[in-house]
Each structure stands twice: as structure tokens, then as C-alpha cells.
N, C-alpha and C. Protein backbone atom coordinates (compact mmCIF):
# COMPACT_ATOMS: atom_id res chain seq x y z
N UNK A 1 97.94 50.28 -4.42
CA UNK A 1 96.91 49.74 -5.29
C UNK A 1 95.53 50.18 -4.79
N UNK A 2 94.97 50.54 -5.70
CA UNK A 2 93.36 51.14 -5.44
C UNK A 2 92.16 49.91 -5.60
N UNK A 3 91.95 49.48 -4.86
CA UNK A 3 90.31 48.83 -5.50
C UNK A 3 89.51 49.42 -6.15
N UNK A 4 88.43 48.54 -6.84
CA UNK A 4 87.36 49.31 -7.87
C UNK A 4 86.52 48.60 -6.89
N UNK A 5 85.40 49.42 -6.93
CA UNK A 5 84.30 48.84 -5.64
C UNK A 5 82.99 48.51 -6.83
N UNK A 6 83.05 49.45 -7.94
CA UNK A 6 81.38 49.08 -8.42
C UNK A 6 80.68 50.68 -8.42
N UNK A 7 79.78 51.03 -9.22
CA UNK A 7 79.05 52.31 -8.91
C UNK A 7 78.06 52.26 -7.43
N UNK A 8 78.57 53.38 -7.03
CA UNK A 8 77.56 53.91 -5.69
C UNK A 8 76.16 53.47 -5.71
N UNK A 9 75.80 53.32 -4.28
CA UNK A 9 74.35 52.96 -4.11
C UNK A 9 73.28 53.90 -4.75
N UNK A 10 71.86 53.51 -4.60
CA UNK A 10 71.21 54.89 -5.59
C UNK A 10 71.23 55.84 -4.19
N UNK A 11 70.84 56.83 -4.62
CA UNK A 11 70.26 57.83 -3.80
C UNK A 11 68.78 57.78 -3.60
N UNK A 12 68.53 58.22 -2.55
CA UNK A 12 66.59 58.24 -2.37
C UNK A 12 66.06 57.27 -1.87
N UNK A 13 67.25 55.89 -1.18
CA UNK A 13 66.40 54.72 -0.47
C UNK A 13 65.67 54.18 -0.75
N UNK A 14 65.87 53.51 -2.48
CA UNK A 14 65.28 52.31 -2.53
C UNK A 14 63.72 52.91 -3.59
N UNK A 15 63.84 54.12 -3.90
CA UNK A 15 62.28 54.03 -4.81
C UNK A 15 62.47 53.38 -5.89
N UNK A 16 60.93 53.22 -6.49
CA UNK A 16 60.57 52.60 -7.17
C UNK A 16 60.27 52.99 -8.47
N UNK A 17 60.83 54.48 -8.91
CA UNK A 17 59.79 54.83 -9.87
C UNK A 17 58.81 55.69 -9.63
N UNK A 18 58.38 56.57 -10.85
CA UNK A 18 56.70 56.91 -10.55
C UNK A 18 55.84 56.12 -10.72
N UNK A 19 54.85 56.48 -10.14
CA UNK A 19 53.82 55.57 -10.24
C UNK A 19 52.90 55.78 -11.20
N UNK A 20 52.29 54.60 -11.74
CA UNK A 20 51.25 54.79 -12.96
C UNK A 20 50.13 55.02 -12.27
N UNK A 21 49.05 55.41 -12.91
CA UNK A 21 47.72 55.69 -12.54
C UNK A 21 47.22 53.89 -11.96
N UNK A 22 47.79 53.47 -12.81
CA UNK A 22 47.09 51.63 -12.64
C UNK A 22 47.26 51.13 -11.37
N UNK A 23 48.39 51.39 -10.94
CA UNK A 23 49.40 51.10 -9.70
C UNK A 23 48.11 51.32 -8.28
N UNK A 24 47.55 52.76 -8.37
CA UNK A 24 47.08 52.73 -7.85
C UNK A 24 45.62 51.87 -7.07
N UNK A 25 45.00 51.89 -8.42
CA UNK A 25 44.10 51.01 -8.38
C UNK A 25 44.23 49.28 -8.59
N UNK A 26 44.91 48.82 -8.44
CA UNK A 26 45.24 47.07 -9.18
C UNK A 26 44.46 46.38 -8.18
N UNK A 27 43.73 46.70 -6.75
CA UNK A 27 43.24 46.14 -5.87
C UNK A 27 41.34 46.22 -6.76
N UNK A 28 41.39 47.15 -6.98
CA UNK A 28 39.99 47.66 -7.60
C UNK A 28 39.74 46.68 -9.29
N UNK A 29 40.84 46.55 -10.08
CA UNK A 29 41.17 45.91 -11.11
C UNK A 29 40.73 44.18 -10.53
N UNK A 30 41.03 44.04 -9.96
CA UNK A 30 42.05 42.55 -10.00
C UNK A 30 39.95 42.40 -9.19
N UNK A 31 39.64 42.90 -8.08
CA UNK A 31 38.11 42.73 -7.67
C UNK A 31 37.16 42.59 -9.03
N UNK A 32 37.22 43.86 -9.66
CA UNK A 32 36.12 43.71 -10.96
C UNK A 32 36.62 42.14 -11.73
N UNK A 33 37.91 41.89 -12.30
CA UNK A 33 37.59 41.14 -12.98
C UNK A 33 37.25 39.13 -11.72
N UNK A 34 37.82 39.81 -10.73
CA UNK A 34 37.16 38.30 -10.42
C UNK A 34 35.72 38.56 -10.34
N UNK A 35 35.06 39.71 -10.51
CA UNK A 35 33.62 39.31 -10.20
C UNK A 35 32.83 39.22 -11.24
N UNK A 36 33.60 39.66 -12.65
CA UNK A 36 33.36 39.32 -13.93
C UNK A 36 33.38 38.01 -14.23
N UNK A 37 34.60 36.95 -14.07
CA UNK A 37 34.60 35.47 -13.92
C UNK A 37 33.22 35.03 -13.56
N UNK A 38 32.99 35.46 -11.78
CA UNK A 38 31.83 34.38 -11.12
C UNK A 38 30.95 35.01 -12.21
N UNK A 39 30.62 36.25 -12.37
CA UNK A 39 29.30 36.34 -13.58
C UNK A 39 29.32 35.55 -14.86
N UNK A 40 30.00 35.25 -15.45
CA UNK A 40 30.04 34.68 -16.53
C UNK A 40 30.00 33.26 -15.96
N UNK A 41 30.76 32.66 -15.10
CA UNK A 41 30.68 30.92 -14.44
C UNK A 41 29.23 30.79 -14.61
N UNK A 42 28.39 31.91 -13.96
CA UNK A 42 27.41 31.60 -13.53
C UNK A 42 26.26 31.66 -14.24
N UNK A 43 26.53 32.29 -15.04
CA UNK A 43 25.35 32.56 -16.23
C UNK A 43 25.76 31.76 -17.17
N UNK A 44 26.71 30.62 -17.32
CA UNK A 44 27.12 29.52 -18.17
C UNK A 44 26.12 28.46 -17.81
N UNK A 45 26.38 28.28 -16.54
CA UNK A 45 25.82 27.07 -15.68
C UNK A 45 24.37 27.36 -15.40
N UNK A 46 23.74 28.69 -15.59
CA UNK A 46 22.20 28.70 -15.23
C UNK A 46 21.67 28.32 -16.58
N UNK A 47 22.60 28.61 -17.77
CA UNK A 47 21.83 28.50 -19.21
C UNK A 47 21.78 27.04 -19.38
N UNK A 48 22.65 26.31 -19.03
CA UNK A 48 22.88 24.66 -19.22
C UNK A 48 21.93 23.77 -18.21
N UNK A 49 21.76 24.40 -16.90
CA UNK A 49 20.99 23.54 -16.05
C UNK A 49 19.76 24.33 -16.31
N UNK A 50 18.73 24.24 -17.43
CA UNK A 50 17.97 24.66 -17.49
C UNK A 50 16.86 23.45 -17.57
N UNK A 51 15.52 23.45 -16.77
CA UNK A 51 14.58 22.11 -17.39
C UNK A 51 14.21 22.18 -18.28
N UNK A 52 13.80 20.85 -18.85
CA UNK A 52 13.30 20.53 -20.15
C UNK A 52 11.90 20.54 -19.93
């Protein structure tokens, strides 16, 4: 009697794919938009605490 084991491991150890252009940058992405947030928080809150 033969066992069935399942298809073979991949070849190439585990990659991932090519990589997108985005991939590269997501550290640069993910910075701009948090510093888009505090700009907008902040220019919410300077227009509202304004004196009368």
C-alpha cells in the first residue's frame, strides 16, 4: 500500500510574490497620511477655538 502525502513543498523557500511598487513604499504612505490627519485635527480645532 502506497500513501498519498499531499503536493510537494513550493520551491524557492517561502517567497512571496513580486513585489508591487506600493510594497515598497507603505512606510512613506502610511507617514504622509498620518501627517495629513494631525493637519486637518488641527486646522479643525484652530478654526473653532477662535476669539470672539
Amino acid at each position: 500500500m502506497s500513501e498519498t502525502k499531499g503536493p510537494p513543498p513550493p520551491k524557492g523557500g517561502g517567497t512571496r510574490g513580486p513585489q508591487l511598487p506600493i510594497d515598497d513604499n507603505i512606510y512613506i504612505l502610511l507617514l504622509l497620511g498620518l501627517l495629513l490627519g494631525i493637519y486637518y485635527i488641527v486646522k479643525k480645532y484652530r478654526s473653532s477655538d477662535s476669539p470672539v
